[in-house]
N, C-alpha and C. Protein backbone atom coordinates (compact mmCIF):
# COMPACT_ATOMS: atom_id res chain seq x y z
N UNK A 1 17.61 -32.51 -1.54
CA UNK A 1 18.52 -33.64 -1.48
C UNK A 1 17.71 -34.91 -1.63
N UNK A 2 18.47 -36.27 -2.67
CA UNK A 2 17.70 -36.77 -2.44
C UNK A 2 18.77 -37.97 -2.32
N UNK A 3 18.09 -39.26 -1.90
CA UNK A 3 19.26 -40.52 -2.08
C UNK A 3 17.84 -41.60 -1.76
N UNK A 4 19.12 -42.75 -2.52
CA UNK A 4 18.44 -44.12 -2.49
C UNK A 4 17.83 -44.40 -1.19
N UNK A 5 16.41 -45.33 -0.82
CA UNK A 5 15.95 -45.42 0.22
C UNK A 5 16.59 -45.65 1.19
N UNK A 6 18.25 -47.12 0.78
CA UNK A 6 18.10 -47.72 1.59
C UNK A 6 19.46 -46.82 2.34
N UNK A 7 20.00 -45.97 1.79
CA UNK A 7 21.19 -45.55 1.98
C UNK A 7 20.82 -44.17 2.30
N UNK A 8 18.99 -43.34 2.77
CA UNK A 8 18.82 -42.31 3.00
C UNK A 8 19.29 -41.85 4.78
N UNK A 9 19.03 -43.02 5.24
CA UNK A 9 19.28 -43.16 6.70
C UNK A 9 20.64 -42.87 7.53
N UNK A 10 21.43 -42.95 6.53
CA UNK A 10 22.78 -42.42 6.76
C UNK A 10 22.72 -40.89 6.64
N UNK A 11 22.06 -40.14 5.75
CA UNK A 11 22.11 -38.68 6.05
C UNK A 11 21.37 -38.49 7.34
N UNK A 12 23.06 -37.25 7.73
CA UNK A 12 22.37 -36.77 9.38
C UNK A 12 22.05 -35.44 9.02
N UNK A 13 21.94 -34.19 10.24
CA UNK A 13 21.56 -32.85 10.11
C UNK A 13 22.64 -32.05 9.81
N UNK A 14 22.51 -31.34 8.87
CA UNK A 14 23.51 -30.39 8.46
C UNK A 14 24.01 -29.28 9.82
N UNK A 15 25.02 -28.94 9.37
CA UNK A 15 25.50 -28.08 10.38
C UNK A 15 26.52 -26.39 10.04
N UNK A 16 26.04 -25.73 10.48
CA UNK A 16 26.67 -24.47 9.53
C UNK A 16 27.86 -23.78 10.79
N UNK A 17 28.48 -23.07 9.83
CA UNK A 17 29.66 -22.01 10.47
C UNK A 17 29.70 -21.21 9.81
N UNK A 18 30.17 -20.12 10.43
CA UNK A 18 29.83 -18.62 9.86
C UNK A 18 31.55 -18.31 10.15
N UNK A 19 32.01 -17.49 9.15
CA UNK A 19 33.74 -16.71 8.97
C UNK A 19 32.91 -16.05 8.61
N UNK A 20 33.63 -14.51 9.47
CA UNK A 20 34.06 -14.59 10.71
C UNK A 20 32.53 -14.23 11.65
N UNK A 21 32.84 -15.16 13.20
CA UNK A 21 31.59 -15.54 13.73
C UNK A 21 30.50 -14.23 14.00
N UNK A 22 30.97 -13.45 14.30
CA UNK A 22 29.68 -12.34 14.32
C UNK A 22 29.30 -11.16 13.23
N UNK A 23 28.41 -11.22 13.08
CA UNK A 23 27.52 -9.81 12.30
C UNK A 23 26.54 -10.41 11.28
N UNK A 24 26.83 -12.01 11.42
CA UNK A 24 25.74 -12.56 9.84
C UNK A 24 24.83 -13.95 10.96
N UNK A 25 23.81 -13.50 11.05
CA UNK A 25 22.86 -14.58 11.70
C UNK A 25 22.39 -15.30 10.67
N UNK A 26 22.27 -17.02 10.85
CA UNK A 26 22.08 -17.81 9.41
C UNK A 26 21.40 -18.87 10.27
N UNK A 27 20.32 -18.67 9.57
CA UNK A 27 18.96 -19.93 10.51
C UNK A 27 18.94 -21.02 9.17
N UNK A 28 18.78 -22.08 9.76
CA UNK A 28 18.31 -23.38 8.65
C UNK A 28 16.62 -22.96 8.90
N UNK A 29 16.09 -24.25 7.68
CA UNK A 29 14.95 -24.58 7.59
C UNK A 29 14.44 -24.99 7.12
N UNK A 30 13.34 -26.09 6.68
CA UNK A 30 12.99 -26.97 6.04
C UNK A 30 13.39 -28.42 6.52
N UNK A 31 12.48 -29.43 5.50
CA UNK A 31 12.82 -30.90 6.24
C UNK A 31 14.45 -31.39 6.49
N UNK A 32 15.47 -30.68 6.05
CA UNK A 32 16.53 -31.64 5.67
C UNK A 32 17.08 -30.82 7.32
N UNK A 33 16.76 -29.25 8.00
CA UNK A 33 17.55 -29.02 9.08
C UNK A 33 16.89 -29.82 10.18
N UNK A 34 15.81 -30.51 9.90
CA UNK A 34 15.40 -31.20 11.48
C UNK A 34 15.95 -32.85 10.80
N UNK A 35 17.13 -33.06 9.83
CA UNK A 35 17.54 -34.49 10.08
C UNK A 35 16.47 -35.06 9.83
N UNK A 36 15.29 -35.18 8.72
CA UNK A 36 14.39 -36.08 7.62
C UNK A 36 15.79 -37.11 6.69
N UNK A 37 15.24 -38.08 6.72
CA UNK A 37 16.12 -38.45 5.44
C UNK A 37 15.45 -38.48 4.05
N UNK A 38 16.59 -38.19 3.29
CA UNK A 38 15.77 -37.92 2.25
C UNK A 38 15.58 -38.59 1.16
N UNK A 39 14.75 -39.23 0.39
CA UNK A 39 14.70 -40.62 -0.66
C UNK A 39 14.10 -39.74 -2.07
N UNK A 40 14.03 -40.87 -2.75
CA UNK A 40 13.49 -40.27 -4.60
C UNK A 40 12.22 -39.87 -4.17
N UNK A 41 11.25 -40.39 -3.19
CA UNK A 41 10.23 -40.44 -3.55
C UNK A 41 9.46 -39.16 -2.26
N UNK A 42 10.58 -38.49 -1.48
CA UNK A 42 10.36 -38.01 -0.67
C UNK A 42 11.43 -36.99 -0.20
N UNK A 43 12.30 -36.21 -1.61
CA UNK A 43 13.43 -35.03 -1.03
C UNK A 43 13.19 -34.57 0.31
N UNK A 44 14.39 -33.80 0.16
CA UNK A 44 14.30 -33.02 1.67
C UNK A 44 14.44 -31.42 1.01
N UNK A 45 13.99 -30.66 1.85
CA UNK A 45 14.63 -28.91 1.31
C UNK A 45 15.24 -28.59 2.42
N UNK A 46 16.41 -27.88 2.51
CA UNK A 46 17.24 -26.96 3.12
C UNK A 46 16.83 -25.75 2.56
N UNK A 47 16.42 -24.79 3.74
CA UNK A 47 16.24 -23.07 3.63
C UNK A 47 17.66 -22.17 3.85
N UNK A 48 18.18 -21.63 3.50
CA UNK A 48 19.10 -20.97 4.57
C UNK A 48 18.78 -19.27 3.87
N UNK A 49 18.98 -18.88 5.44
CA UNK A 49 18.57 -17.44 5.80
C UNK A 49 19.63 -16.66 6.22
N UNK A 50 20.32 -16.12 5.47
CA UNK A 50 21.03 -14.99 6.21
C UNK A 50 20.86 -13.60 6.37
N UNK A 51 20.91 -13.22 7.67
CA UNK A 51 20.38 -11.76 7.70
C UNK A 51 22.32 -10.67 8.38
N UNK A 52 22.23 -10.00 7.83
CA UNK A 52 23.29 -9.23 8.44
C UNK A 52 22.86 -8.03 9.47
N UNK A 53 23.95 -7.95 10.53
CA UNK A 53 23.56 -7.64 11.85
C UNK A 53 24.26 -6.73 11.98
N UNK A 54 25.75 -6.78 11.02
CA UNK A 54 26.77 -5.79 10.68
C UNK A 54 27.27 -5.69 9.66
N UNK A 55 27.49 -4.30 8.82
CA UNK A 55 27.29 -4.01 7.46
C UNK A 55 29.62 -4.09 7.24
N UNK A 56 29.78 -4.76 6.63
CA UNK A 56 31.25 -5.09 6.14
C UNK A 56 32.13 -5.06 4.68
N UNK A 57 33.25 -4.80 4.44
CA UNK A 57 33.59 -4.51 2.93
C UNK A 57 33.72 -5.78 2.93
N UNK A 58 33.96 -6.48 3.60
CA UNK A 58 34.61 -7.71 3.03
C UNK A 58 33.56 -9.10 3.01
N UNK A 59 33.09 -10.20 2.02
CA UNK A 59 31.65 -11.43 2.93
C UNK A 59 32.23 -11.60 3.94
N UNK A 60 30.88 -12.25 4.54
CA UNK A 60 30.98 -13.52 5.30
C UNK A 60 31.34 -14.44 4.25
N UNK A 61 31.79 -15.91 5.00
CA UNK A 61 31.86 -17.26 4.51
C UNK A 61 30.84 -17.80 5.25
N UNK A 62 29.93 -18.69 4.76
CA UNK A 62 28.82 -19.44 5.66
C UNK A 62 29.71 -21.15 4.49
N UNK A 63 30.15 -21.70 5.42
CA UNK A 63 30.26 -23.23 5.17
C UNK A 63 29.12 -24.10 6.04
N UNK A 64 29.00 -25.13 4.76
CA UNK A 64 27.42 -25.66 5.14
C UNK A 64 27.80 -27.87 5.06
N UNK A 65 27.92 -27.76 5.92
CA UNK A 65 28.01 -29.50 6.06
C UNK A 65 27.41 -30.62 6.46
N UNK A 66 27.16 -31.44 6.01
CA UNK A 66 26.29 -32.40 5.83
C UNK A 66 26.61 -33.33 6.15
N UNK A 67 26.78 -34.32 7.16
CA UNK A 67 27.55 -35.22 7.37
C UNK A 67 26.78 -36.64 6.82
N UNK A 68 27.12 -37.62 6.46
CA UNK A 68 26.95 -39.31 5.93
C UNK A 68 27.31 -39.72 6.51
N UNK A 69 27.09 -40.77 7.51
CA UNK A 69 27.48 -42.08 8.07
C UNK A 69 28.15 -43.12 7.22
N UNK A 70 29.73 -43.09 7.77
CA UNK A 70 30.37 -43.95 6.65
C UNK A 70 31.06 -43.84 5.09
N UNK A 71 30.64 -42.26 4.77
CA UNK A 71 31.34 -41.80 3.85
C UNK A 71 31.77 -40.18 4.17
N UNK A 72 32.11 -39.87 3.25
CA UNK A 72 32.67 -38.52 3.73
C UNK A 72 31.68 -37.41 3.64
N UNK A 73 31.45 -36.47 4.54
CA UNK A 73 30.59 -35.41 4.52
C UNK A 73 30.64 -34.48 3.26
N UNK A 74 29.24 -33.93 2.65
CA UNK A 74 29.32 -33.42 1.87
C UNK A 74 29.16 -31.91 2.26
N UNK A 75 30.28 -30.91 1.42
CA UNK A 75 30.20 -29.99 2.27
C UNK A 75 30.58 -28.84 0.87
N UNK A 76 30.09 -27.70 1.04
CA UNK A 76 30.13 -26.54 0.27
C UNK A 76 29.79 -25.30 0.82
N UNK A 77 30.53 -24.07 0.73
CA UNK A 77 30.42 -22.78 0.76
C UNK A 77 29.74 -21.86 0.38
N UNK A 78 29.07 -21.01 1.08
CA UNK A 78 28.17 -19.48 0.66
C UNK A 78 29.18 -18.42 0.81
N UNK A 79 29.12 -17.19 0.32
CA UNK A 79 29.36 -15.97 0.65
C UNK A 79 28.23 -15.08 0.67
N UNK A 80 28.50 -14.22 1.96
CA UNK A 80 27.11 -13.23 2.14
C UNK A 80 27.84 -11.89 1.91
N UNK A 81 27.61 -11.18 1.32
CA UNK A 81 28.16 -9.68 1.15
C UNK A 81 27.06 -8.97 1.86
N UNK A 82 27.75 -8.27 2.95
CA UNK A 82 26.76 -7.11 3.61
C UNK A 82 26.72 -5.74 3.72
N UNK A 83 26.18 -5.22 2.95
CA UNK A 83 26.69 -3.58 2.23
C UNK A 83 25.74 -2.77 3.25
N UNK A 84 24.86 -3.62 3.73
CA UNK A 84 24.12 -2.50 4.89
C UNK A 84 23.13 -3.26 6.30
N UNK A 85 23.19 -2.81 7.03
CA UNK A 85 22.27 -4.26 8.03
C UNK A 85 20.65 -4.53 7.86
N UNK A 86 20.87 -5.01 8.19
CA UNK A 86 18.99 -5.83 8.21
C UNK A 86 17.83 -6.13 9.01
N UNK A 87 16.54 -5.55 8.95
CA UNK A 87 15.79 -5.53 10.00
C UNK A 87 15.46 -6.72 10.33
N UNK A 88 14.74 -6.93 12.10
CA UNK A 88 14.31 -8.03 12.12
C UNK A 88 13.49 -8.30 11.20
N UNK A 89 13.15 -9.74 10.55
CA UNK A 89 12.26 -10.47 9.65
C UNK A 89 10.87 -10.01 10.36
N UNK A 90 10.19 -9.40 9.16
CA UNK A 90 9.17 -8.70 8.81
C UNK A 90 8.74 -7.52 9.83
N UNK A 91 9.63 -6.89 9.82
CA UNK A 91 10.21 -5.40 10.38
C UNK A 91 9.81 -4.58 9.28
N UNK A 92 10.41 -4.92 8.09
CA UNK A 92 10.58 -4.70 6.92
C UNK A 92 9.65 -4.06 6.28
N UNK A 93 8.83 -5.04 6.48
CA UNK A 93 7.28 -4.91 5.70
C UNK A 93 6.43 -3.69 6.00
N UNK A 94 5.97 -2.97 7.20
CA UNK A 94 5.64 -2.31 7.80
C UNK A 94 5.29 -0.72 6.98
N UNK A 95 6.55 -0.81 6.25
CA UNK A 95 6.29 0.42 5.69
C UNK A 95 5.64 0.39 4.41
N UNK A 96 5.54 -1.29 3.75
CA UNK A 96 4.73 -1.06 2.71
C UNK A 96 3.27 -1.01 2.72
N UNK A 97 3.41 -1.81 4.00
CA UNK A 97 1.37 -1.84 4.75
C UNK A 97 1.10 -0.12 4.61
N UNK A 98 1.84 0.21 5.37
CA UNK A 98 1.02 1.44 5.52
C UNK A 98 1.07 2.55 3.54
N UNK A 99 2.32 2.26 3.20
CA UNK A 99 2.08 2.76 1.71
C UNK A 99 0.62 2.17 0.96
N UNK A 100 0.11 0.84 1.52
CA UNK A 100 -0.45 0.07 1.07
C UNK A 100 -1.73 0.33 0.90
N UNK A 101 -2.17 0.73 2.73
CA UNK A 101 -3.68 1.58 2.86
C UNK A 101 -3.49 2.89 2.68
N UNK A 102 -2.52 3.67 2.60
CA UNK A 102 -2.66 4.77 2.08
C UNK A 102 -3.64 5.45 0.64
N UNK A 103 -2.77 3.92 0.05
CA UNK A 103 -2.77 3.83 -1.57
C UNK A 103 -4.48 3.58 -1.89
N UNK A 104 -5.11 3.07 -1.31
CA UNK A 104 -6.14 2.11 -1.48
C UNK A 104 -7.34 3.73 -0.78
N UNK A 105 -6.84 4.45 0.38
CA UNK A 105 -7.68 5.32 0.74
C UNK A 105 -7.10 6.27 -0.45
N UNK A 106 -6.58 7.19 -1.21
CA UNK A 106 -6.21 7.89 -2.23
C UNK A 106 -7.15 7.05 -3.56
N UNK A 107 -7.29 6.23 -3.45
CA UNK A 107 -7.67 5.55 -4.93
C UNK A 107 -9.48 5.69 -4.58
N UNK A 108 -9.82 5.16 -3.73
CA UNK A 108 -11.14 5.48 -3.26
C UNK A 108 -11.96 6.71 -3.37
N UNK A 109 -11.09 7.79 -2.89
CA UNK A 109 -11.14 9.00 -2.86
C UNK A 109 -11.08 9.59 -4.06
N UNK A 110 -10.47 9.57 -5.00
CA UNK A 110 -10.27 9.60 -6.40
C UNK A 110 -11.79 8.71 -6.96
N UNK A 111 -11.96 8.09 -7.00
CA UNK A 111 -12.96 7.22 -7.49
C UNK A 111 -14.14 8.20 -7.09
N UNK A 112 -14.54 8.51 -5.79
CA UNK A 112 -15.44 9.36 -5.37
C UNK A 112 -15.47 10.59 -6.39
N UNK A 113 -14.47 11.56 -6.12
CA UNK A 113 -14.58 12.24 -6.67
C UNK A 113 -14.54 12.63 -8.08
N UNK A 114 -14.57 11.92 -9.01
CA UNK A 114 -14.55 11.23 -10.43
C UNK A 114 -15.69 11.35 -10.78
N UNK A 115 -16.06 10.52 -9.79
CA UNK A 115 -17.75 10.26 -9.73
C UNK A 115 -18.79 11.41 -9.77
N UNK A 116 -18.23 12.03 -8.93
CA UNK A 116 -19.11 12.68 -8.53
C UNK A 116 -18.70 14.36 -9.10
N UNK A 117 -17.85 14.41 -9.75
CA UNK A 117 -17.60 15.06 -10.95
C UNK A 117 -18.24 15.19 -12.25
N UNK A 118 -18.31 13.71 -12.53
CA UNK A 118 -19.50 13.25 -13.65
C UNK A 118 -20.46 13.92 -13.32
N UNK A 119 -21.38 13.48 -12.13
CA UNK A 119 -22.65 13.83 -11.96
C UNK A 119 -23.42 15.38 -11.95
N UNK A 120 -21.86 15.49 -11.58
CA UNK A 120 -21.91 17.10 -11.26
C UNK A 120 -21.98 17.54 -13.08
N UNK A 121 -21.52 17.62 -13.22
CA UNK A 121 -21.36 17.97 -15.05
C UNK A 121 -22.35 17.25 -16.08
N UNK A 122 -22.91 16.04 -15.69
CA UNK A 122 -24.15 16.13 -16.53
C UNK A 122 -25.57 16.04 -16.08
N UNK A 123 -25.48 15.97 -14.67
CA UNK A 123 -26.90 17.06 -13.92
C UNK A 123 -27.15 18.72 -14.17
N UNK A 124 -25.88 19.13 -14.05
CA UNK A 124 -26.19 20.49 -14.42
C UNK A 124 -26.00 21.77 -13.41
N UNK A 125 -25.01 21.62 -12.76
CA UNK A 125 -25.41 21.93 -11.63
C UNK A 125 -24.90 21.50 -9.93
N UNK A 126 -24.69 22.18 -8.91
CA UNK A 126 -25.01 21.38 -7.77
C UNK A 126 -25.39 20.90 -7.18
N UNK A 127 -26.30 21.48 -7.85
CA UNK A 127 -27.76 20.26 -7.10
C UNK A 127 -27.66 18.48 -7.31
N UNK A 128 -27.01 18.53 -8.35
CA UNK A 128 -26.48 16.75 -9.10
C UNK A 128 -26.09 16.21 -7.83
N UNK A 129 -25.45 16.80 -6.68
CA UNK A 129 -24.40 15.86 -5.67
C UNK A 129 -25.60 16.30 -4.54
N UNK A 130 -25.23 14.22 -3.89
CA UNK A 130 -26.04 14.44 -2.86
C UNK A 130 -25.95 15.14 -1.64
N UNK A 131 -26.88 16.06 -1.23
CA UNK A 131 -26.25 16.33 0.35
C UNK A 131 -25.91 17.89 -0.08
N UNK A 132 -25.80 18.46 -1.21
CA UNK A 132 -25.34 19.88 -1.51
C UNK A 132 -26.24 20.74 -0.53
N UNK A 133 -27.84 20.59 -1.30
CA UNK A 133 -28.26 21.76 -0.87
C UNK A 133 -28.96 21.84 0.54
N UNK A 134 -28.56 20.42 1.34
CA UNK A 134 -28.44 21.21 2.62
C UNK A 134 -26.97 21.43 3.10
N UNK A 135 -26.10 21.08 2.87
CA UNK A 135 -24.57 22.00 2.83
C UNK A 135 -24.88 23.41 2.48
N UNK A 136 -25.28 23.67 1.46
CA UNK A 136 -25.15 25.40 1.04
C UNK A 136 -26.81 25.76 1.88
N UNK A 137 -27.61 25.24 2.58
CA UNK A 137 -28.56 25.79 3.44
C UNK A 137 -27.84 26.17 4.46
N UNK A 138 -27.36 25.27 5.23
CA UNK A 138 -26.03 25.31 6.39
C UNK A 138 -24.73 26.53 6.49
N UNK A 139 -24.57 26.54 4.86
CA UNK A 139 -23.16 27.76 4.71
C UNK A 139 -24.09 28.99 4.92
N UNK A 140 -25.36 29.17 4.63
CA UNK A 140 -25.92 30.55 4.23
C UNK A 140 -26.35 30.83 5.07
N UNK A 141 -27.11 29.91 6.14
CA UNK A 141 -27.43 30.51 7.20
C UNK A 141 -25.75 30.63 7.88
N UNK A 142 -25.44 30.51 8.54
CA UNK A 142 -24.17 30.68 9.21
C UNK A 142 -23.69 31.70 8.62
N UNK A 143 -23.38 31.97 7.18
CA UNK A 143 -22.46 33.17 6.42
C UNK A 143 -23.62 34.46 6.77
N UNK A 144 -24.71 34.34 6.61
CA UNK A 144 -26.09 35.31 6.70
C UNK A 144 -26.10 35.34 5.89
N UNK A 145 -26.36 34.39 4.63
CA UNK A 145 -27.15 35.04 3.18
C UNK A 145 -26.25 34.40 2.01
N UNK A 146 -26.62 35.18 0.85
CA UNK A 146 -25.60 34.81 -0.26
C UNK A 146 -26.33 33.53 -0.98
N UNK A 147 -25.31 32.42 -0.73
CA UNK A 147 -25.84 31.51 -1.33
C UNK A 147 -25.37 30.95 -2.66
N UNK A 148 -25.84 29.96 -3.50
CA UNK A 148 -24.77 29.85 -4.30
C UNK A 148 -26.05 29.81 -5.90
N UNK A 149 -25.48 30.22 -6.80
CA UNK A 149 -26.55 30.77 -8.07
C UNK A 149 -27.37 29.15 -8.83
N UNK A 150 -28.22 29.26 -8.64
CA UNK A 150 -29.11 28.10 -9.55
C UNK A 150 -28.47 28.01 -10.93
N UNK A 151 -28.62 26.76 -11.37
CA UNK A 151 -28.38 26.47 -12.82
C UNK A 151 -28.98 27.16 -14.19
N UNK A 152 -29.92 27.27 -13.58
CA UNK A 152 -30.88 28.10 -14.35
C UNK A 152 -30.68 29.29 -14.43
N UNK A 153 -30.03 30.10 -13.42
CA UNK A 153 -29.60 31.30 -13.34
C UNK A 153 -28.90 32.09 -14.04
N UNK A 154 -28.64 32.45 -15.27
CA UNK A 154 -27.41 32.46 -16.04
C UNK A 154 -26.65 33.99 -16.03
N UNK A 155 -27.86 34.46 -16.02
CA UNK A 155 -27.99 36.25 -16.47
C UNK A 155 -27.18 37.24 -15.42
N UNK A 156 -27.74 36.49 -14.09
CA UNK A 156 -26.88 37.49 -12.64
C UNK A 156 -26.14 36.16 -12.53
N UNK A 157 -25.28 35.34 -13.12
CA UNK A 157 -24.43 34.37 -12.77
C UNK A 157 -23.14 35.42 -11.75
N UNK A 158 -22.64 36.10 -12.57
CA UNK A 158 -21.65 37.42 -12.65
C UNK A 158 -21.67 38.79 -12.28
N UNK A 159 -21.59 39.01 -11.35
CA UNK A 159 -22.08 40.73 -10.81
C UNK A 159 -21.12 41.46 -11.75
N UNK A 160 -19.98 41.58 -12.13
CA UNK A 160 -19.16 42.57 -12.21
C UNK A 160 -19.12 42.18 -13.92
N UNK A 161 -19.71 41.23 -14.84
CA UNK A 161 -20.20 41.53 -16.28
C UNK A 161 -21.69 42.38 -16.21
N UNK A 162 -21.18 42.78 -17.47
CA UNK A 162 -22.19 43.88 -17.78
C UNK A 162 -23.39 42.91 -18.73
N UNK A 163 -24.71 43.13 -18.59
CA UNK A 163 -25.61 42.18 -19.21
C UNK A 163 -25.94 43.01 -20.37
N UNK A 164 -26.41 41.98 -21.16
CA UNK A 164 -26.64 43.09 -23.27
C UNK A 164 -28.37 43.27 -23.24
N UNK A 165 -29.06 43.14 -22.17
CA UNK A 165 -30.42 43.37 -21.83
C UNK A 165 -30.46 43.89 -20.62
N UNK A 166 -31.88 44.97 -21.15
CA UNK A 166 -31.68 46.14 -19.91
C UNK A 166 -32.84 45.60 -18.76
N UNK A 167 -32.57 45.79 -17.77
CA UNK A 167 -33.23 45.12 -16.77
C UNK A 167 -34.68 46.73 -16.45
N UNK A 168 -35.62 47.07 -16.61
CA UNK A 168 -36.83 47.79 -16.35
C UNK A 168 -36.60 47.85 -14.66
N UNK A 169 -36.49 49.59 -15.04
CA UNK A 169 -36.58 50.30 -13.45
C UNK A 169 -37.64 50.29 -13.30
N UNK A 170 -37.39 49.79 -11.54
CA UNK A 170 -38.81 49.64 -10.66
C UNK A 170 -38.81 50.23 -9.49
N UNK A 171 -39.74 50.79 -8.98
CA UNK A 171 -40.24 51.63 -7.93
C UNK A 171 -40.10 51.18 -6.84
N UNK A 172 -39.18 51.92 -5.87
CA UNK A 172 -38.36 51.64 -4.44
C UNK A 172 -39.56 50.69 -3.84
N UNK A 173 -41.21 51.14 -3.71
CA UNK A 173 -42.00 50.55 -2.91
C UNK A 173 -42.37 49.39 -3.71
N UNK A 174 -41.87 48.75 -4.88
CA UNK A 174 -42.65 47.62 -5.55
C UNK A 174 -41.49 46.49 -5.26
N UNK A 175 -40.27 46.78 -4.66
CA UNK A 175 -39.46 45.70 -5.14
C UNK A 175 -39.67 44.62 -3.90
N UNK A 176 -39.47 43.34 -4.72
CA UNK A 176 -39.64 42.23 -3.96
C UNK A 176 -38.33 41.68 -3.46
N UNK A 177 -38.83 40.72 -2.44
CA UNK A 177 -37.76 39.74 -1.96
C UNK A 177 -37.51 38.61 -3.56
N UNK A 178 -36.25 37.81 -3.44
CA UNK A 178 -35.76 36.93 -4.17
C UNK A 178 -36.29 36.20 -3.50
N UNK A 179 -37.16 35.06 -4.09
CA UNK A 179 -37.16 33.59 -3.25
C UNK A 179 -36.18 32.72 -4.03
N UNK A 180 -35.69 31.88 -2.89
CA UNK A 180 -34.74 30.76 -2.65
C UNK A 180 -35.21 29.81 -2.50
N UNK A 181 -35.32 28.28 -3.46
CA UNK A 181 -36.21 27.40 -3.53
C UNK A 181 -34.37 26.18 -3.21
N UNK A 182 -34.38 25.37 -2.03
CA UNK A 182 -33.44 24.35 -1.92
C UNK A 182 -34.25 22.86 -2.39
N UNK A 183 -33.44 22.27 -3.51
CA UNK A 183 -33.67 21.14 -3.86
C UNK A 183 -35.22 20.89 -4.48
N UNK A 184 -35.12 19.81 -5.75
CA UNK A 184 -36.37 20.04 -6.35
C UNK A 184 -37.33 18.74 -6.06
């Protein structure tokens, strides 16, 4: 709102009514509900907020009036249609925060593992990711043994394929232990 300087002083504070009085709460706000007057060089803003408290087929009417000293009040109508009720102000929000860090721990996590997908695929291996091979030191002792096959390993990758090279029988008293070498 705005008006000539000398004639701003005559605007007073607006004043609202709600048809019919309960189920639609309607707060002012801004300079013009605390009665600022308002000039060219210095408007005023009116906020208005309606929240519904009870969900109805039919609006509200919110009439909104403005009174002038000395001329006639300027005055005009809202309708609020309320098809469902409304949380308290920033009630609301709550559920997008948490969609929010959800989103942000999923994206992280993704990023990690991306990552570390790469590494995995052009190291060669598990050994590429940090922290593996004392993880699989940790699984093997605890499991008793096993273990998981070197990169290098290609030939016994597979117990249950058959290999196209014959492996030389060796004598019950010659056979050795496998050594297990973790991390290079």
């Amino acid at each position: 709102m705005t008006a000539v300087a000398s004639l701003s002083q005559l605007v007073q504070k607006p004043t609202v009514t709600v048809s019919p009085k309960t189920g639609l709460e309607v707060t002012l706000s801004g300079s013009a509900a605390t009665g600022s007057p308002p000039t060219t060089l210095s408007p005023t803003l009116l906020n208005i907020d309606c929240r519904c408290q009870t969900a109805r087929d039919d609006p509200y009417e919110v009439q909104l009036t403005i009174p002038v000293e000395g001329y006639d009040p300027i005055q005009f109508s809202l309708t609020k249609m309320c098809e469902s009720e409304q949380n308290e102000a920033g009630t609301s929000s709550k559920g997008w925060a948490l969609f929010g860090i959800f989103s942000c721990i999923f994206f992280v996590i993704s990023t990690l593992f991306c990552c570390g997908g790469f590494i995995y695929k052009t190291q060669h291996g598990i050994d590429a990711l940090p922290g593996m091979t004392i993880l699989s030191a940790c699984l093997e002792t605890v499991s008793g043994g096993g273990g998981y096959m070197r990169a290098d390993d290609f030939n016994g990758a597979y117990a249950s394929q058959a290999s196209w090279t014959r492996e030389p029988v060796s004598d019950a008293g010659s056979s050795r232990k496998s050594e297990r070498r973790y991390g290079t």
